[in-house]
PDB file of N, CA and C in Angstrom:
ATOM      1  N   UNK A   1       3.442  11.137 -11.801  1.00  0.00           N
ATOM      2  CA  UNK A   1       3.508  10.197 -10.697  1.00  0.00           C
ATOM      3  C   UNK A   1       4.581  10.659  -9.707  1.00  0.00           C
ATOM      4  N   UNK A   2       4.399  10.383  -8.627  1.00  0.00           N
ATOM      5  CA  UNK A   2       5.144  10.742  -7.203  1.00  0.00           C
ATOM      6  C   UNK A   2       6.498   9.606  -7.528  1.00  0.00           C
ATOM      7  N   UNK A   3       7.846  10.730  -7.107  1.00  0.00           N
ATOM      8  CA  UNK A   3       9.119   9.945  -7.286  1.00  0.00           C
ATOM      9  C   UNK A   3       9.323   9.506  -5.714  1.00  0.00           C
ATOM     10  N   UNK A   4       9.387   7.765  -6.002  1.00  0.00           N
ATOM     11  CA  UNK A   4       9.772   6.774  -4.904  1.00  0.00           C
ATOM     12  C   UNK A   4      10.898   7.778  -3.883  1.00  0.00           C
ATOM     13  N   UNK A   5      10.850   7.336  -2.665  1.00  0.00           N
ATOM     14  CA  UNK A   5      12.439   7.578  -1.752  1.00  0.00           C
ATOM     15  C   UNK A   5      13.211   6.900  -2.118  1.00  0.00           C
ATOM     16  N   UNK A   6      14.404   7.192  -1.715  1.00  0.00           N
ATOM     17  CA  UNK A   6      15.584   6.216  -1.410  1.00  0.00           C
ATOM     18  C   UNK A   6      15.007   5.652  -0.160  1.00  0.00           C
ATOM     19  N   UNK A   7      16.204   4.321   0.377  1.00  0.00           N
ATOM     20  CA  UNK A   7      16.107   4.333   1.710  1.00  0.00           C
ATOM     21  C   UNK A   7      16.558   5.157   2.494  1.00  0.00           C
ATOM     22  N   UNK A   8      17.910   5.892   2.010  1.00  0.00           N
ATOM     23  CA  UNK A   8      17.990   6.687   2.765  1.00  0.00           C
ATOM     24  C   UNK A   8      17.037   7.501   3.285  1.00  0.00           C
ATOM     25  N   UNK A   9      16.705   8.390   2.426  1.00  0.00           N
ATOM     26  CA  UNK A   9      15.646   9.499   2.523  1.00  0.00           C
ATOM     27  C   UNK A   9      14.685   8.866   3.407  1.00  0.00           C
ATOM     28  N   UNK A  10      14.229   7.381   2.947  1.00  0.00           N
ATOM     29  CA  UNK A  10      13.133   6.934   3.905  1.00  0.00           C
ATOM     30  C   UNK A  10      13.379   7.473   5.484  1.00  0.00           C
ATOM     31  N   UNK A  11      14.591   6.320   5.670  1.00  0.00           N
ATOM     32  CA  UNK A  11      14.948   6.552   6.945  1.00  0.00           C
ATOM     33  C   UNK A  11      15.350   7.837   7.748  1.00  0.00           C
ATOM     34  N   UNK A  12      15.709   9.251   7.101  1.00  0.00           N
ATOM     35  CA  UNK A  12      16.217   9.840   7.270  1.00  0.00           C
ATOM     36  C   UNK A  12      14.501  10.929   7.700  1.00  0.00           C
ATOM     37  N   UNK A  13      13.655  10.448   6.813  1.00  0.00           N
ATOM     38  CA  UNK A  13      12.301  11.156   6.947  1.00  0.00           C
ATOM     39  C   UNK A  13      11.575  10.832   8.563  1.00  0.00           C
ATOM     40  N   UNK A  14      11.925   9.290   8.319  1.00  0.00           N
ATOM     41  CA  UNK A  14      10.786   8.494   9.680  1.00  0.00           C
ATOM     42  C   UNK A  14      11.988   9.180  10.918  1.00  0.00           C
ATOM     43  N   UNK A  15      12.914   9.510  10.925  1.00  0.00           N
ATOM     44  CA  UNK A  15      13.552  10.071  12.289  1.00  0.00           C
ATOM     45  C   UNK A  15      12.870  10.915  12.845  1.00  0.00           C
ATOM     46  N   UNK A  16      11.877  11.917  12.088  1.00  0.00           N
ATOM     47  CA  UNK A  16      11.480  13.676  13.138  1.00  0.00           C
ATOM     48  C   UNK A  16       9.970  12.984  13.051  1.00  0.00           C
ATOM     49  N   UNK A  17       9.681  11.748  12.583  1.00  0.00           N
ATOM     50  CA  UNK A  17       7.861  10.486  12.925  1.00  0.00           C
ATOM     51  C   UNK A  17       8.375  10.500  14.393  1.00  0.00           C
ATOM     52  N   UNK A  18       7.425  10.713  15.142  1.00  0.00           N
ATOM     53  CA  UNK A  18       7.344   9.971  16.413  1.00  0.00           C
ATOM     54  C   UNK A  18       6.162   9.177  16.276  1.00  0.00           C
ATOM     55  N   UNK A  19       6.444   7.865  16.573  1.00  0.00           N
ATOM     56  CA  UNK A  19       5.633   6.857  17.144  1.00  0.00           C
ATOM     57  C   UNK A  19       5.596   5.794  15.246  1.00  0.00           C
ATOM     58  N   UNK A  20       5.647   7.053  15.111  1.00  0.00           N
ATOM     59  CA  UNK A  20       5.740   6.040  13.370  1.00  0.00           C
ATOM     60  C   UNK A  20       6.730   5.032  12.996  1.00  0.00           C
ATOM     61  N   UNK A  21       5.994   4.047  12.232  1.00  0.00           N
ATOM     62  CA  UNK A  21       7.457   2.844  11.475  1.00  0.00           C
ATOM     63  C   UNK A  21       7.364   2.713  10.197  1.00  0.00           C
ATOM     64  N   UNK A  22       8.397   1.935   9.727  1.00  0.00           N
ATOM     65  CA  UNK A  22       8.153   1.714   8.273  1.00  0.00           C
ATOM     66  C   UNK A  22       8.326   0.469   8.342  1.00  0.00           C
ATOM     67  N   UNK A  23       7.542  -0.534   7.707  1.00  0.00           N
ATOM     68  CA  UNK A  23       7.134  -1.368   7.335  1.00  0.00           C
ATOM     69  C   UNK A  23       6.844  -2.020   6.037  1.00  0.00           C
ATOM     70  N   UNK A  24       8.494  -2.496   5.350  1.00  0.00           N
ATOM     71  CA  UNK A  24       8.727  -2.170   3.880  1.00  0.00           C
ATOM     72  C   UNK A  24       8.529  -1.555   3.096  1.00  0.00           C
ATOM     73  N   UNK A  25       7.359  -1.107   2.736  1.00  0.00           N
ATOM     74  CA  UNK A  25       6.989  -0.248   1.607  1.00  0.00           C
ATOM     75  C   UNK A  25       5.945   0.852   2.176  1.00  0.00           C
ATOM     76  N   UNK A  26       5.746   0.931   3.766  1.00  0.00           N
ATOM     77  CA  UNK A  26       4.365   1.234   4.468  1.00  0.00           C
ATOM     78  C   UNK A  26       4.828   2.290   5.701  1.00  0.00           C
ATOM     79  N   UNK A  27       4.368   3.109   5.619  1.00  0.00           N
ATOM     80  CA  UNK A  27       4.591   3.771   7.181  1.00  0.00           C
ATOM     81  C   UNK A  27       3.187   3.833   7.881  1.00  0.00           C
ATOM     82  N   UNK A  28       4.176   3.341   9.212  1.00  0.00           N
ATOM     83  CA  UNK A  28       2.537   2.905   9.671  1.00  0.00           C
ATOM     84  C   UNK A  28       2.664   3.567  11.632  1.00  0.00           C
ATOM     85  N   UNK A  29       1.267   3.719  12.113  1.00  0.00           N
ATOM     86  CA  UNK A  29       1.544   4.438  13.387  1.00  0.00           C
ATOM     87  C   UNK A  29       0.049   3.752  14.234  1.00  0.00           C
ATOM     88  N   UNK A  30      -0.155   2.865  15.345  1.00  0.00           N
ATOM     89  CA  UNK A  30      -1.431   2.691  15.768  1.00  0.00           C
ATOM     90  C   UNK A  30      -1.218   3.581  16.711  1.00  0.00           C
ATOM     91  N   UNK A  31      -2.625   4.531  16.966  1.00  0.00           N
ATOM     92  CA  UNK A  31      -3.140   4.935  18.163  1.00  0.00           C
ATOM     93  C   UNK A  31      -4.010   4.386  19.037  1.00  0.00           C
ATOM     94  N   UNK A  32      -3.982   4.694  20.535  1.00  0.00           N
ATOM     95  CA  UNK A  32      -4.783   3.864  21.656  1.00  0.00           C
ATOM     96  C   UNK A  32      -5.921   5.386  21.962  1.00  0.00           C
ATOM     97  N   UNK A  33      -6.909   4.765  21.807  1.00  0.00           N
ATOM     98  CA  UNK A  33      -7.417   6.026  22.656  1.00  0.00           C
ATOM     99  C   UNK A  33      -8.902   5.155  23.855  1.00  0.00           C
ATOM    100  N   UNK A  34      -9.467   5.923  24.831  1.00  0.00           N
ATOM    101  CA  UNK A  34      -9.786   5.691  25.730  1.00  0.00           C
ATOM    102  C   UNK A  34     -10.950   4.801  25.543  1.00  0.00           C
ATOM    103  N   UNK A  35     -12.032   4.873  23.972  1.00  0.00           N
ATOM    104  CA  UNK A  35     -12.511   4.120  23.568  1.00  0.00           C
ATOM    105  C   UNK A  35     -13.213   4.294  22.439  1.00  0.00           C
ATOM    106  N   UNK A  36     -14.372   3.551  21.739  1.00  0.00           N
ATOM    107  CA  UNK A  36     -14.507   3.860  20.422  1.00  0.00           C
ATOM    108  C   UNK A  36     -14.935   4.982  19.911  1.00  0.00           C
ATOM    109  N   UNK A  37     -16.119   5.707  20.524  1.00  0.00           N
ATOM    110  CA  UNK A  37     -15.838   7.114  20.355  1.00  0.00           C
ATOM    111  C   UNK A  37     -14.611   8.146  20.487  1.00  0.00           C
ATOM    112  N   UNK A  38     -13.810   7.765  20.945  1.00  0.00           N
ATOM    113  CA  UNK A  38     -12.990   8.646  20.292  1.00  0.00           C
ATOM    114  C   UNK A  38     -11.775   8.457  19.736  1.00  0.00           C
ATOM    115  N   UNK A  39     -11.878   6.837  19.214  1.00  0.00           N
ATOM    116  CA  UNK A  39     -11.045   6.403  17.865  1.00  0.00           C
ATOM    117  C   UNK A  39     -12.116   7.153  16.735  1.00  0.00           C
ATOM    118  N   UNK A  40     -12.996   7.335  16.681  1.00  0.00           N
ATOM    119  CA  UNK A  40     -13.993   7.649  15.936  1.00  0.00           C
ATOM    120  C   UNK A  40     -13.439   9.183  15.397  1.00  0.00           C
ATOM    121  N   UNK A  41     -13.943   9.565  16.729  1.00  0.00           N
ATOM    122  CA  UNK A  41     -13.418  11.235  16.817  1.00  0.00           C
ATOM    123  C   UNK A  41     -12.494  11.446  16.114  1.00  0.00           C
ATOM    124  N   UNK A  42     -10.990  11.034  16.516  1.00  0.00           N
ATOM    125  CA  UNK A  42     -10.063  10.822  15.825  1.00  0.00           C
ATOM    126  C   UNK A  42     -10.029  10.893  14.138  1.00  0.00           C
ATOM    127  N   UNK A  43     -10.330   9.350  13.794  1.00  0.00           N
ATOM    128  CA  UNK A  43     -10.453   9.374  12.444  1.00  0.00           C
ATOM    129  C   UNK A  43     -11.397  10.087  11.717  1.00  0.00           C
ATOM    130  N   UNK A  44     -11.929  10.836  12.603  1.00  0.00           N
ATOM    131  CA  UNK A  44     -12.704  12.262  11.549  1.00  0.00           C
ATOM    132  C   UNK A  44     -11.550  13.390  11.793  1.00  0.00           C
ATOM    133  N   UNK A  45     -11.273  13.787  12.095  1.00  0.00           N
ATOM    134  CA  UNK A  45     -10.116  14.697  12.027  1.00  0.00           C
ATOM    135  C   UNK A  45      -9.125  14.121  11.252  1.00  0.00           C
ATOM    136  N   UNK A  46      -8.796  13.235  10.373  1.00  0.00           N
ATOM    137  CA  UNK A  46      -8.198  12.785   9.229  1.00  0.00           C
ATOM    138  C   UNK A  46      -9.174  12.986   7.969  1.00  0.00           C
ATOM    139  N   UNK A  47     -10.040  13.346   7.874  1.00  0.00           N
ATOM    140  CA  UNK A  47     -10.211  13.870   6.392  1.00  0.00           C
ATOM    141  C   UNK A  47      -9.577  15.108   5.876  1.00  0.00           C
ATOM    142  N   UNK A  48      -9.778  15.813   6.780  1.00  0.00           N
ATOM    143  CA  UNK A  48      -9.401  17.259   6.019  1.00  0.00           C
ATOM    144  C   UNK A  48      -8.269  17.109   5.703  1.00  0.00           C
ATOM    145  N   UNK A  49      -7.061  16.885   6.656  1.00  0.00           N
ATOM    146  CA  UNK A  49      -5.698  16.859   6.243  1.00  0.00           C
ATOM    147  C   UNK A  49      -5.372  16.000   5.013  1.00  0.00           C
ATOM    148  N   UNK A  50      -5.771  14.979   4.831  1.00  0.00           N
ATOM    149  CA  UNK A  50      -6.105  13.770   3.623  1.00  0.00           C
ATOM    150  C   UNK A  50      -6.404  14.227   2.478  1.00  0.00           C
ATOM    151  N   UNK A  51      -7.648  15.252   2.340  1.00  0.00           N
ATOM    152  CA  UNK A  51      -8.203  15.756   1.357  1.00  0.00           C
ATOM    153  C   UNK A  51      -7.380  16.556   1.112  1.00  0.00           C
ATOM    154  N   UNK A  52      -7.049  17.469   1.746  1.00  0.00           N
ATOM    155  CA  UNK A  52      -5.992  18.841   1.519  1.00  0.00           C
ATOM    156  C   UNK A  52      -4.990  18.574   0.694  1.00  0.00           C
ATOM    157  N   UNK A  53      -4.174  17.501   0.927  1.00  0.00           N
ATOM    158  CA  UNK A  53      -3.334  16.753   0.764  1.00  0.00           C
ATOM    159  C   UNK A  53      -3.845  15.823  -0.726  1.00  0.00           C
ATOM    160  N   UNK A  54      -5.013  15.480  -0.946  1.00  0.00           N
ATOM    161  CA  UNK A  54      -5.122  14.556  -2.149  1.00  0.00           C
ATOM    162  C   UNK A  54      -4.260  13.268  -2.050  1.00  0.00           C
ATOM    163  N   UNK A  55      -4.027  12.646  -1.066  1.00  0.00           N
ATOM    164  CA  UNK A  55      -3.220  11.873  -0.230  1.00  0.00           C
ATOM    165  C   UNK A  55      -4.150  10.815   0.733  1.00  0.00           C
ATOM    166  N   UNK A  56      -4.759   9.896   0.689  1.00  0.00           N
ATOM    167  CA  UNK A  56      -5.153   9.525   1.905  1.00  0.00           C
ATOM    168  C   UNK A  56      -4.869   7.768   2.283  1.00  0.00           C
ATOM    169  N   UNK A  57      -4.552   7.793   3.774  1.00  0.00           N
ATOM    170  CA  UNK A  57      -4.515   6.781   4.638  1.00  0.00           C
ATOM    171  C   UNK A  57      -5.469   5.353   4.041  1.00  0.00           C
ATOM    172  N   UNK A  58      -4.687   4.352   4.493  1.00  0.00           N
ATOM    173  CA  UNK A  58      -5.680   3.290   4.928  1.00  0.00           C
ATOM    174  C   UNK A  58      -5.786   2.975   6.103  1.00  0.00           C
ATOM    175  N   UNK A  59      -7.142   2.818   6.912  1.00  0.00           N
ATOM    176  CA  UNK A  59      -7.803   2.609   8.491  1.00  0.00           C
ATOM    177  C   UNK A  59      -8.145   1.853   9.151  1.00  0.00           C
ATOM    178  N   UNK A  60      -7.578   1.403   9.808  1.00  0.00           N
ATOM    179  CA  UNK A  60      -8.192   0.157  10.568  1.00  0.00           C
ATOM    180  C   UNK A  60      -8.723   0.513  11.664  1.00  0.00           C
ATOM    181  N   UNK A  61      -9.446   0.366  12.174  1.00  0.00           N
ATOM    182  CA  UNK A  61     -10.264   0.885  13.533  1.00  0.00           C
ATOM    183  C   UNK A  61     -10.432  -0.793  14.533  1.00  0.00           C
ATOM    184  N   UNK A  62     -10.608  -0.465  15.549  1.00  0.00           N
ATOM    185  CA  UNK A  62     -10.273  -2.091  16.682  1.00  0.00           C
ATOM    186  C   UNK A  62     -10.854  -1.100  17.346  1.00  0.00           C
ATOM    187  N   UNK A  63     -12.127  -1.180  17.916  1.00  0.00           N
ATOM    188  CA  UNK A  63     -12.574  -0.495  19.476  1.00  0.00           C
ATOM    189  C   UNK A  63     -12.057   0.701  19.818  1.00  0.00           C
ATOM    190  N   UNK A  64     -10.473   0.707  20.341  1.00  0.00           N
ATOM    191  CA  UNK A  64     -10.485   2.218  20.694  1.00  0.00           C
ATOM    192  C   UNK A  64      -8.881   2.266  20.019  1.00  0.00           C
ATOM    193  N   UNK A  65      -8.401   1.692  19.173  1.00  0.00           N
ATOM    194  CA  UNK A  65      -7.400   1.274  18.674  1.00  0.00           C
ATOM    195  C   UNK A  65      -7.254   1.623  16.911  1.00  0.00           C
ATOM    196  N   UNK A  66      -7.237   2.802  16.391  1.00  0.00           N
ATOM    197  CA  UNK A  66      -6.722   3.273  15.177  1.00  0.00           C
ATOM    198  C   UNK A  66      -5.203   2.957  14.200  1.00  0.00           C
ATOM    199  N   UNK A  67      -5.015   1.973  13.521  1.00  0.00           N
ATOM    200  CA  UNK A  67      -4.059   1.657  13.340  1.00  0.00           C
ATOM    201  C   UNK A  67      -4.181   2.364  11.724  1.00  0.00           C
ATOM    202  N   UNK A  68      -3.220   3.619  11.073  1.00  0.00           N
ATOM    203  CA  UNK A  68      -3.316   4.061  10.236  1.00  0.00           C
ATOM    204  C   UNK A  68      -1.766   3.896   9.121  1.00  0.00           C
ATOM    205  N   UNK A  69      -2.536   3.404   7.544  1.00  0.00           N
ATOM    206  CA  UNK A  69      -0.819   3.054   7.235  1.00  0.00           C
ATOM    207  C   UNK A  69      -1.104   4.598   6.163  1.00  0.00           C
ATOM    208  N   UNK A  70       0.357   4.695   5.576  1.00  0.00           N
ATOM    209  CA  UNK A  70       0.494   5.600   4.321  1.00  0.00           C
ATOM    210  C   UNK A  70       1.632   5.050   3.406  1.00  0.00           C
ATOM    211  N   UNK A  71       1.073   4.817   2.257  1.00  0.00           N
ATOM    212  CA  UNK A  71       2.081   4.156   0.871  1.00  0.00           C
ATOM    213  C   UNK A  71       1.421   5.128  -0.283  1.00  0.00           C
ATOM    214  N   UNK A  72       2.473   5.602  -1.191  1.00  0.00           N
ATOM    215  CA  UNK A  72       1.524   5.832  -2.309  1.00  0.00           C
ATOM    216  C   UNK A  72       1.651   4.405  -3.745  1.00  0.00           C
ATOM    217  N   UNK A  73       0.659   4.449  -3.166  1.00  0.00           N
ATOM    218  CA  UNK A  73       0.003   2.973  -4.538  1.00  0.00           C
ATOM    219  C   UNK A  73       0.268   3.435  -6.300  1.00  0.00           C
ATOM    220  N   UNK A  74      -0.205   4.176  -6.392  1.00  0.00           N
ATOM    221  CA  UNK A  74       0.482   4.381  -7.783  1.00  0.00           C
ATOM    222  C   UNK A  74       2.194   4.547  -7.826  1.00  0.00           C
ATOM    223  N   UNK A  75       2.692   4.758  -7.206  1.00  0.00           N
ATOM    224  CA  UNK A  75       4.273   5.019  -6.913  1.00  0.00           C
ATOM    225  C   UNK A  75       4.570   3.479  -6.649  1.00  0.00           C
ATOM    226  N   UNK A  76       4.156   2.955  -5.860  1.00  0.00           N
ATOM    227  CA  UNK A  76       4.302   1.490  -5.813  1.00  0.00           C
ATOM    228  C   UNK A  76       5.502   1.699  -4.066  1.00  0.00           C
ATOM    229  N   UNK A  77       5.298   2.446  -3.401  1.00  0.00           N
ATOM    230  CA  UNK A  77       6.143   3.033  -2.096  1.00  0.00           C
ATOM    231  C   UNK A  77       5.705   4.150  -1.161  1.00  0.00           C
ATOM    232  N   UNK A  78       6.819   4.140  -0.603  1.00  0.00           N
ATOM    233  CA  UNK A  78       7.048   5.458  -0.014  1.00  0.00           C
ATOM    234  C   UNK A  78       7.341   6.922  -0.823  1.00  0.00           C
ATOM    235  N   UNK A  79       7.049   7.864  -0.953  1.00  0.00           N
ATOM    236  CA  UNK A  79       7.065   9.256  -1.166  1.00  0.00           C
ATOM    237  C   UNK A  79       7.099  10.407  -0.502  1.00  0.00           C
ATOM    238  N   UNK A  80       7.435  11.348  -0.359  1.00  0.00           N
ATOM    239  CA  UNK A  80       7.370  12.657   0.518  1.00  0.00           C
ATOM    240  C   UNK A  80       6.185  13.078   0.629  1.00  0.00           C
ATOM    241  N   UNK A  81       4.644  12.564  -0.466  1.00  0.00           N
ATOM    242  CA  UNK A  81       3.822  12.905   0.110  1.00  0.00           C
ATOM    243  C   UNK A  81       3.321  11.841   1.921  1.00  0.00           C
ATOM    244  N   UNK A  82       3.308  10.527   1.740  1.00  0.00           N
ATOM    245  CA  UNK A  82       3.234  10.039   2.454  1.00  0.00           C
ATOM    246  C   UNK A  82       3.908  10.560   3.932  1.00  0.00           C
ATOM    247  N   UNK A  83       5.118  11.308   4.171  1.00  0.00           N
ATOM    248  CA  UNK A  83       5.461  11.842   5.305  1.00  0.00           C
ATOM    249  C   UNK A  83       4.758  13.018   5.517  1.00  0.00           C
ATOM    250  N   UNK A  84       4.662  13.767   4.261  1.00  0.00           N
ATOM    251  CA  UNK A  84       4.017  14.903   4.573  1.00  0.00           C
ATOM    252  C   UNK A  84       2.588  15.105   5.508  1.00  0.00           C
ATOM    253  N   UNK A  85       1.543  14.024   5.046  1.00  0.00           N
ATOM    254  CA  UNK A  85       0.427  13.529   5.323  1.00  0.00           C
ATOM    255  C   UNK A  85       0.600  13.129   7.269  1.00  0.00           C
ATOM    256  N   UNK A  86       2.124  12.294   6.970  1.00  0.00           N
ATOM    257  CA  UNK A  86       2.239  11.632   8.904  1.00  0.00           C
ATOM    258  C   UNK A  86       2.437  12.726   9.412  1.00  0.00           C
ATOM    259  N   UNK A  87       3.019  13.568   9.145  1.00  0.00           N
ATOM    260  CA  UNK A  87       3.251  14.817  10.047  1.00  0.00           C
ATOM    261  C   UNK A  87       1.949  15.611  10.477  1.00  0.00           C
ATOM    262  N   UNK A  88       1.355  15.665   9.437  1.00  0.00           N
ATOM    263  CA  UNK A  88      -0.177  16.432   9.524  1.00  0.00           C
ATOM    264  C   UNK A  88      -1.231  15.758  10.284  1.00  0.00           C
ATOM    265  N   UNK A  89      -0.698  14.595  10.758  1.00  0.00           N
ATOM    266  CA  UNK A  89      -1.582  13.395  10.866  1.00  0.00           C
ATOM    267  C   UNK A  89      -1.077  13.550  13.097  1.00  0.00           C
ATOM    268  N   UNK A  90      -0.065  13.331  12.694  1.00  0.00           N
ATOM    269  CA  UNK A  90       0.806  13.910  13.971  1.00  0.00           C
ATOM    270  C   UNK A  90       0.290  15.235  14.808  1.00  0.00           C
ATOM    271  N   UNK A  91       0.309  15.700  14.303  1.00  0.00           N
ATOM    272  CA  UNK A  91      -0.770  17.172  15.151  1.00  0.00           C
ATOM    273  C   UNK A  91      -1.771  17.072  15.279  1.00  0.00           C
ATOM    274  N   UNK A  92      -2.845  16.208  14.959  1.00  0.00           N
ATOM    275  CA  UNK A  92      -4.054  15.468  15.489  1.00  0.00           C
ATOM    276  C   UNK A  92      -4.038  14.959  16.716  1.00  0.00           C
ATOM    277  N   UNK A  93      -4.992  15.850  17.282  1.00  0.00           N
ATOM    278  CA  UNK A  93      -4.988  14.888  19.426  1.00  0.00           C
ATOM    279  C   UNK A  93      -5.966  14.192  19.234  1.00  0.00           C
TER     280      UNK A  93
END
């Protein structure tokens, strides 16, 4: 099983997140895009990194509005995979 963060570490991780938060136990980031096709678009370019990773997001989709969190559930938190994943997630246009 994946070893929890500190807070430190939390906080010290979400600093080089842009646009990302943490949200007790959750890091979380919504994107706006121009409309539902290409929130769509979008959240297909999150599998691979997800899969790669053995790591994946939960999705909320709103029209053109992608709101994506990362926790690892068996860990019961935050983990370094979970940043690892935002970063990868982050280089997605």
């Amino acid at each position: 099983m994946a070893q929890l963060l500190t807070e430190a570490e939390i906080q010290e991780s979400a600093k080089v997140l842009s646009g990302w938060t943490v949200e007790g136990s959750k890091l979380q980031i919504t994107r706006t895009f121009k409309d539902f096709i290409q929130a769509i678009e979008f959240v297909n370019k999150l599998v691979e990194p997800a899969e790669s990773a053995g790591h994946h997001p939960d999705i909320e989709i709103s029209y053109n509005k992608v709101k994506i969190t990362l926790t690892t559930h068996d860990a019961g938190g935050l983990t370094q995979a979970d940043f690892d994943v935002a970063q990868a997630i982050s280089q997605i246009n």
